[in-house]
Protein backbone atom coordinates (compact mmCIF):
# COMPACT_ATOMS: atom_id res chain seq x y z
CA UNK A 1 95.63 -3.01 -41.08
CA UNK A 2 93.37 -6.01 -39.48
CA UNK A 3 89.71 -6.70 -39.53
CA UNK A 4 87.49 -4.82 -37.68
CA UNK A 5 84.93 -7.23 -37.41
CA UNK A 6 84.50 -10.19 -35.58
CA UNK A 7 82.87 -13.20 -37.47
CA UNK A 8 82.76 -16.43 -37.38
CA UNK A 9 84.93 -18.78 -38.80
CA UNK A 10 87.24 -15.53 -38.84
CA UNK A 11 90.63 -16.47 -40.37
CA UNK A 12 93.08 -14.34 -38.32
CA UNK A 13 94.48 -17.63 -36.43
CA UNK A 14 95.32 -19.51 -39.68
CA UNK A 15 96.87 -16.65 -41.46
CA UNK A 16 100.41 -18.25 -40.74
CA UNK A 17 99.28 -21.35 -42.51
CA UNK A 18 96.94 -19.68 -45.24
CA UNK A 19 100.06 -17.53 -46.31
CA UNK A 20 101.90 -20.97 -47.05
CA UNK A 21 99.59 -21.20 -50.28
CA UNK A 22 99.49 -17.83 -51.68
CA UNK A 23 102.10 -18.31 -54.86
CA UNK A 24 104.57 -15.93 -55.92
CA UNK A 25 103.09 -14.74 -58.76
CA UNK A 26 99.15 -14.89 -59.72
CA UNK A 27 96.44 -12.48 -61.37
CA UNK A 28 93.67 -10.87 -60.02
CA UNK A 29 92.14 -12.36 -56.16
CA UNK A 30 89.02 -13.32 -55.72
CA UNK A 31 87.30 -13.94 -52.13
CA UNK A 32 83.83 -15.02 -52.81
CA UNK A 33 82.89 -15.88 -48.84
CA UNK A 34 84.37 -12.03 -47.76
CA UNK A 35 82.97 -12.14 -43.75
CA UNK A 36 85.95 -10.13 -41.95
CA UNK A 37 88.28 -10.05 -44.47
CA UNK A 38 91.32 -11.55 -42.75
CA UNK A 39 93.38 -12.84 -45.36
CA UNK A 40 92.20 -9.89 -47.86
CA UNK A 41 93.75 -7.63 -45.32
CA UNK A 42 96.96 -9.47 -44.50
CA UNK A 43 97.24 -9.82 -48.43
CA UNK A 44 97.15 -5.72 -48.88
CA UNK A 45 98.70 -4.49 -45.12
CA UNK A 46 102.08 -6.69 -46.62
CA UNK A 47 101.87 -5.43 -50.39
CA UNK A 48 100.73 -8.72 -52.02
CA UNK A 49 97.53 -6.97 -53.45
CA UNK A 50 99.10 -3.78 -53.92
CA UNK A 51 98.66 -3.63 -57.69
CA UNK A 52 96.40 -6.73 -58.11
CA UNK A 53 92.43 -6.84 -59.04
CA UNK A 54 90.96 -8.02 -55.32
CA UNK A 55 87.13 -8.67 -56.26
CA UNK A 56 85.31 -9.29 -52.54
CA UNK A 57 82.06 -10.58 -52.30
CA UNK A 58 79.57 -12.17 -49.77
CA UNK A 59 75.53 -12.93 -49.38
CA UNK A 60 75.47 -10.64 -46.55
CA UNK A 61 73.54 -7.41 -47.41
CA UNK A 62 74.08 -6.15 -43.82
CA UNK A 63 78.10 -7.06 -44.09
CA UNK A 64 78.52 -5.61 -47.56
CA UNK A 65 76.65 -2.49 -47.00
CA UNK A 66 78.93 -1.93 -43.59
CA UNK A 67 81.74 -2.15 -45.95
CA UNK A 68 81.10 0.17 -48.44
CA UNK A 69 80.06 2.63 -45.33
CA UNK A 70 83.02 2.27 -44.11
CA UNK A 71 84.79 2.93 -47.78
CA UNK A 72 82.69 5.89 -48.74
CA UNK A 73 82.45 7.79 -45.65
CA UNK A 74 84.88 6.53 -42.76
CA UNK A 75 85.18 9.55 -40.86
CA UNK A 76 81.17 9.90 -40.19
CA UNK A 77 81.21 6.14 -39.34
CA UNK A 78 84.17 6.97 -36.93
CA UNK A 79 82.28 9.99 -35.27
CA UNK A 80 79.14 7.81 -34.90
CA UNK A 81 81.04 5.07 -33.93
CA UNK A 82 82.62 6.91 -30.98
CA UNK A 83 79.62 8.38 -29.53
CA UNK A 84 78.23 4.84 -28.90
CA UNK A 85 81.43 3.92 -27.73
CA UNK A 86 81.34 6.97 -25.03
CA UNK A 87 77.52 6.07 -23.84
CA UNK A 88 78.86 2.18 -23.81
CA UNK A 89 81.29 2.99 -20.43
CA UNK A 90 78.40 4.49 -18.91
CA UNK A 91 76.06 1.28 -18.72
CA UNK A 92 77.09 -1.39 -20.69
CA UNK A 93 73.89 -3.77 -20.90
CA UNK A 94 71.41 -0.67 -21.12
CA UNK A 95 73.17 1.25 -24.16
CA UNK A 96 73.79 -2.20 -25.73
CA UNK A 97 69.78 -3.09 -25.89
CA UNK A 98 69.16 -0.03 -26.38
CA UNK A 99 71.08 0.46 -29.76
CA UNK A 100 69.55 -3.17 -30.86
CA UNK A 101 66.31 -2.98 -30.04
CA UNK A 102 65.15 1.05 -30.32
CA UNK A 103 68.26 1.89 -32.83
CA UNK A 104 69.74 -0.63 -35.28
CA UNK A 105 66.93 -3.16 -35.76
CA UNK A 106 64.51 0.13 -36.64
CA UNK A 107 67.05 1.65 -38.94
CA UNK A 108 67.85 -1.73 -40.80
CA UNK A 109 63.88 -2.43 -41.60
CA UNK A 110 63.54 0.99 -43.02
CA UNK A 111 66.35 0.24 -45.16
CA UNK A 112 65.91 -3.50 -45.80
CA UNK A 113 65.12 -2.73 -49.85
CA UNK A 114 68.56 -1.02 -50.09
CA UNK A 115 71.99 -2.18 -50.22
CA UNK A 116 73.08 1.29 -48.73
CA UNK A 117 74.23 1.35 -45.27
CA UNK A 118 74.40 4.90 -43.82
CA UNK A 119 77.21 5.74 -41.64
CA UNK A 120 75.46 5.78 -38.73
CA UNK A 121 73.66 2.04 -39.55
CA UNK A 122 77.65 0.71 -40.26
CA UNK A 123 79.07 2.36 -37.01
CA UNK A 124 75.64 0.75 -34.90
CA UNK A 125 76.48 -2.60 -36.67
CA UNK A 126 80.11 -2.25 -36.05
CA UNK A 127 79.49 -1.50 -32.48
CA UNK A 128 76.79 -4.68 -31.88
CA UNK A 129 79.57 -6.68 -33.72
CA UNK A 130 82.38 -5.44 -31.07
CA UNK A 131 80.04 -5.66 -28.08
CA UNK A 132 77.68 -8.48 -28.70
CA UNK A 133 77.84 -12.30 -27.46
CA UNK A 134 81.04 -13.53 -29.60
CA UNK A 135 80.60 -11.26 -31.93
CA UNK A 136 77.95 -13.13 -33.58
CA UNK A 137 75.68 -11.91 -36.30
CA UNK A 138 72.50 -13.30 -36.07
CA UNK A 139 68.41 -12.52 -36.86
CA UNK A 140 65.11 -13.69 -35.71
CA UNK A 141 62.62 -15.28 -37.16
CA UNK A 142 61.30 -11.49 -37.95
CA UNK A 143 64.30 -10.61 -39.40
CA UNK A 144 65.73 -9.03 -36.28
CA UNK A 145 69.23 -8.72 -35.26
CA UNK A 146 68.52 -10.15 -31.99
CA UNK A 147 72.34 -11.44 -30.36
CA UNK A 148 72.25 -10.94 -26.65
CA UNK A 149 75.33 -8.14 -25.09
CA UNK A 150 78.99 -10.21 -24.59
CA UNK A 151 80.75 -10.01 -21.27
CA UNK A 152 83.50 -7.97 -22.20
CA UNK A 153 85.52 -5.32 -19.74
CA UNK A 154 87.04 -3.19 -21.91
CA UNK A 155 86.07 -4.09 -25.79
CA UNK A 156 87.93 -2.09 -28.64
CA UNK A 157 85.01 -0.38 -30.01
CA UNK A 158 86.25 2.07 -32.21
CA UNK A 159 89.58 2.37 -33.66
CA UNK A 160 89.90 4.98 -36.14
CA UNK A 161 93.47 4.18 -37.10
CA UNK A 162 92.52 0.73 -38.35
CA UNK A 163 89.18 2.32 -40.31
CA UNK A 164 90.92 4.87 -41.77
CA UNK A 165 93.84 2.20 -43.31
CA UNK A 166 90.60 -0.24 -43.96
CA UNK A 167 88.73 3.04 -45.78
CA UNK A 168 92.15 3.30 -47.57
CA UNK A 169 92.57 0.21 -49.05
CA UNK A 170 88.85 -0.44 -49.91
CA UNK A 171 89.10 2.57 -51.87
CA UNK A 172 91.81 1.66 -54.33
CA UNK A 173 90.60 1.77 -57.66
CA UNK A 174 91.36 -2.01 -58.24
CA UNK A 175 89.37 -3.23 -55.25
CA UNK A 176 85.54 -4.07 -56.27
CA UNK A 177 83.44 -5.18 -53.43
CA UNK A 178 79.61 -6.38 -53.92
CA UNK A 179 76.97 -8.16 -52.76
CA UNK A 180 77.01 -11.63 -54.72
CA UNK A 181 76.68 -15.25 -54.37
CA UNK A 182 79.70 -17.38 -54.04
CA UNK A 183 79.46 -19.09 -57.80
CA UNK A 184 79.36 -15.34 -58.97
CA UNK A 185 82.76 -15.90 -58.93
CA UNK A 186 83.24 -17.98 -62.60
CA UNK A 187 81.79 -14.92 -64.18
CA UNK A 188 85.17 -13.13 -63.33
CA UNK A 189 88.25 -15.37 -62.59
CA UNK A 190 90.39 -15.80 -65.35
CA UNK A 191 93.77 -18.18 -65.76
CA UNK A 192 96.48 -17.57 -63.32
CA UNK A 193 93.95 -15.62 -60.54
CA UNK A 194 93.94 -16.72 -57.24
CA UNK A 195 90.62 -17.21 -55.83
CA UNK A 196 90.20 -18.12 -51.53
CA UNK A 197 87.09 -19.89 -50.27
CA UNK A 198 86.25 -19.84 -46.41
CA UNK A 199 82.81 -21.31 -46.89
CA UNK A 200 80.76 -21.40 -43.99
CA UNK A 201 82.28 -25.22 -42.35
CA UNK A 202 80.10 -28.45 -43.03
CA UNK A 203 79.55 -29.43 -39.43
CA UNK A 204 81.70 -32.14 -37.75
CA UNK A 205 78.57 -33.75 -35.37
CA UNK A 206 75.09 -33.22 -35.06
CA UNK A 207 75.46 -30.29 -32.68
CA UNK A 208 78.03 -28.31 -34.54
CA UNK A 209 76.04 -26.48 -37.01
CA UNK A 210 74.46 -24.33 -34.20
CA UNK A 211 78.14 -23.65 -32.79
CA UNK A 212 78.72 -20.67 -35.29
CA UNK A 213 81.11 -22.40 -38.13
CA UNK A 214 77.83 -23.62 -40.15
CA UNK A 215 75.41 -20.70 -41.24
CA UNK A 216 71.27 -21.56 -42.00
CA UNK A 217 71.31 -21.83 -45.77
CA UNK A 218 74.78 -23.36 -46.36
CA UNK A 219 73.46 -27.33 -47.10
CA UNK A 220 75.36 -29.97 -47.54
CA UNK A 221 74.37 -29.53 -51.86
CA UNK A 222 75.72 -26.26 -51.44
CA UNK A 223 79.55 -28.04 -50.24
CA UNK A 224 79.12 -30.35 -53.36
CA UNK A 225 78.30 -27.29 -55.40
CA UNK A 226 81.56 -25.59 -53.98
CA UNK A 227 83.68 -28.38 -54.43
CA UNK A 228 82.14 -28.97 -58.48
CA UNK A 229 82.86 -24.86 -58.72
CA UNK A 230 86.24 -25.38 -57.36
CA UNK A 231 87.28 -27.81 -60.38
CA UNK A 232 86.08 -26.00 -62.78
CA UNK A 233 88.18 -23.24 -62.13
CA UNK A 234 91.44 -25.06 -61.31
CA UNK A 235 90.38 -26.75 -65.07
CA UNK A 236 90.78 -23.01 -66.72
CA UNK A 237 93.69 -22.69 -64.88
CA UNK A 238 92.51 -20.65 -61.28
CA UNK A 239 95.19 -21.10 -58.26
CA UNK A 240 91.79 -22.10 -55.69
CA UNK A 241 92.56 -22.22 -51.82
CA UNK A 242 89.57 -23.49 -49.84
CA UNK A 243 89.34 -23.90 -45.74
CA UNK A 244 87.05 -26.39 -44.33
CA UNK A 245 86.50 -28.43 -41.42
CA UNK A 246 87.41 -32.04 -41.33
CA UNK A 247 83.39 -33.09 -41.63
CA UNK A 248 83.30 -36.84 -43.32
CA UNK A 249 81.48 -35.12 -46.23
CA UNK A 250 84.45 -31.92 -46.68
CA UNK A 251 86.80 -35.52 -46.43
CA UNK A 252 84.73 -37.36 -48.99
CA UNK A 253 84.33 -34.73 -51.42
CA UNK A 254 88.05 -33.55 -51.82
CA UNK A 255 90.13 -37.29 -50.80
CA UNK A 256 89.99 -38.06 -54.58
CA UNK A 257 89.39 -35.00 -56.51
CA UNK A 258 91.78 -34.30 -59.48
CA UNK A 259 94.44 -31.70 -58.94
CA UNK A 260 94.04 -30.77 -55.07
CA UNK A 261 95.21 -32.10 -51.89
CA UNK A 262 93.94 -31.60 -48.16
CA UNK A 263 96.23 -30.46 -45.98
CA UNK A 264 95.28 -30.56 -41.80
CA UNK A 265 96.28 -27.52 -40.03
CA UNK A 266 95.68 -26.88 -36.43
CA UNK A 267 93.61 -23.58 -35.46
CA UNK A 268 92.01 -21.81 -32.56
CA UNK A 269 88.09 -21.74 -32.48
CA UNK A 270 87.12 -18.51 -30.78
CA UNK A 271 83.41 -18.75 -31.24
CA UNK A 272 81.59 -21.84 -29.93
CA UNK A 273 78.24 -21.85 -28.02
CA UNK A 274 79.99 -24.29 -25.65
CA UNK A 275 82.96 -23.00 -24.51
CA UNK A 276 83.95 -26.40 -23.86
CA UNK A 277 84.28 -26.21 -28.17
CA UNK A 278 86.54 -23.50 -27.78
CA UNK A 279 90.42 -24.03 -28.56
CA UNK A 280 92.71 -25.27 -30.82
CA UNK A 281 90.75 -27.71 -33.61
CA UNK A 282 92.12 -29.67 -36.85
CA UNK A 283 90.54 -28.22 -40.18
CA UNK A 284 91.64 -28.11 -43.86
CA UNK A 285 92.82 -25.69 -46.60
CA UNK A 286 92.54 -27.87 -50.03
CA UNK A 287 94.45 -26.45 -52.45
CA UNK A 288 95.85 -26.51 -56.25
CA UNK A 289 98.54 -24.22 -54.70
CA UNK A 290 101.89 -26.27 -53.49
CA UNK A 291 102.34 -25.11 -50.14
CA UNK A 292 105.67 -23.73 -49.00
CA UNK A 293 107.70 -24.03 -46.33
CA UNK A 294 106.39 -23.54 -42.82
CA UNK A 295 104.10 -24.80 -39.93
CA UNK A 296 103.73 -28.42 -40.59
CA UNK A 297 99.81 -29.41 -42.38
């Protein structure tokens, strides 16, 4: 069981080094920034969260309501998904456009005052996910989804095994998943949870928060926010994990906070508008959590 979606900042490079500071023993988990799941899913494919709470939220009403699709009715969302993934060998750049701009985009307005995705909305958005420039999710000034097709010979489109185990573990009666802001999450952690930020990344130069790790929205109040809701929870007794770039302000806000410490770890950068950006990087995981032994950080 993996993610399947792309999205950026994905986690599926630093799950070596995330794994370090997941403790032995903890309460319920808590992943307030959800995008594609990486660590969730490592957590439940090797029995971590097999009989643990796993609340999973994000700001994304287009993510969250692919989800939940994908929960409720996986097999529809497979058969969908496979048809477009048929009519996508025949002519790439024409079915691509053609599902954005006459499919998807026309289907999402009509449904823009609803959470619910239907399966055929989920397996479209799945599909411009898997096919689209770097997997990028991105809209227009009108709201549109409007990320050009990706140059990509044979892209896995539609892999029913991995849905069906995704389906599967989504639909465990202990796994809540929501549509929710990030600070959502002091309504629900408790002592001795474990709760894992992957915020979108305060940007390291000028340039950087158009290369994917920074989303519109996320300001720099919103890191200090993050970083205030982080304490409080360590102070009732949360295990908090947090990744982050190595920005001067991530640097500034965390060198002297009580009870964490920021460990550099190395990771791959797979989506960059320059692909000059691509490759390995230095970011952070701050942590409560002591980590143990492993890759150095």
């Amino acid at each position: 069981m993996r993610p399947f979606l792309k999205w950026a900042g994905g986690k599926r490079q630093l799950l070596a080094q995330l794994r370090r500071f997941i403790p032995e023993n903890f309460g319920a988990y808590h992943e307030p920034f959800l995008g594609s799941g990486a660590l969730f899913f490592d957590l439940r494919a090797r029995g971590v969260l097999q009989d643990r709470a796993a609340h999973l939220t994000d700001t994304n009403v287009d993510l969250i309501g692919c989800y939940a699709a994908v929960r409720d009715e996986v097999e529809a969302v497979i058969a969908a998904l496979q048809t477009l993934e048929r009519a996508h060998r025949l002519d790439q750049d024409a079915h691509y456009y053609r599902v954005r701009d006459e499919l998807f985009n026309p289907a999402r307005e009509a449904q823009s005052s609803s959470l619910r995705y239907s399966p055929e909305l989920a397996a479209m958005f799945i599909y411009l996910n898997r096919t689209g420039f770097n997997g990028l999710f991105r809209l227009n000034s009108r709201g549109a989804f409007n990320v050009p097709v990706g140059r990509y010979d044979k892209p896995t489109i539609c892999d029913a095994a991995n849905l069906r185990a995704v389906a599967a573990a989504l639909s465990a009666s202990h796994i809540g998943i929501q549509q929710a802001p990030y600070e959502s999450v002091l309504e629900r952690a408790r002592t001795g949870d474990l709760v894992y930020f992957d915020p979108p990344y305060a940007p390291v130069s000028a340039t950087a928060r158009f290369t994917s790790y920074t989303a519109d929205g996320f300001s720099d109040q919103d890191q200090m926010r993050l970083q205030q809701i982080a304490h409080e929870l360590i102070e009732r007794g949360c295990r908090v994990v947090i990744s982050n770039s190595t920005a001067t302000l991530v640097q500034d806000l965390y060198r002297n906070a009580p009870g964490v410490r920021a460990y550099k770890v190395a990771a791959k950068r797979a989506i960059n508008s320059d692909s000059r950006g691509r490759g390995v990087v230095m970011e952070y995981i701050i942590s409560n959590v002591k980590p143990a032994q492993g890759p150095s950080a």
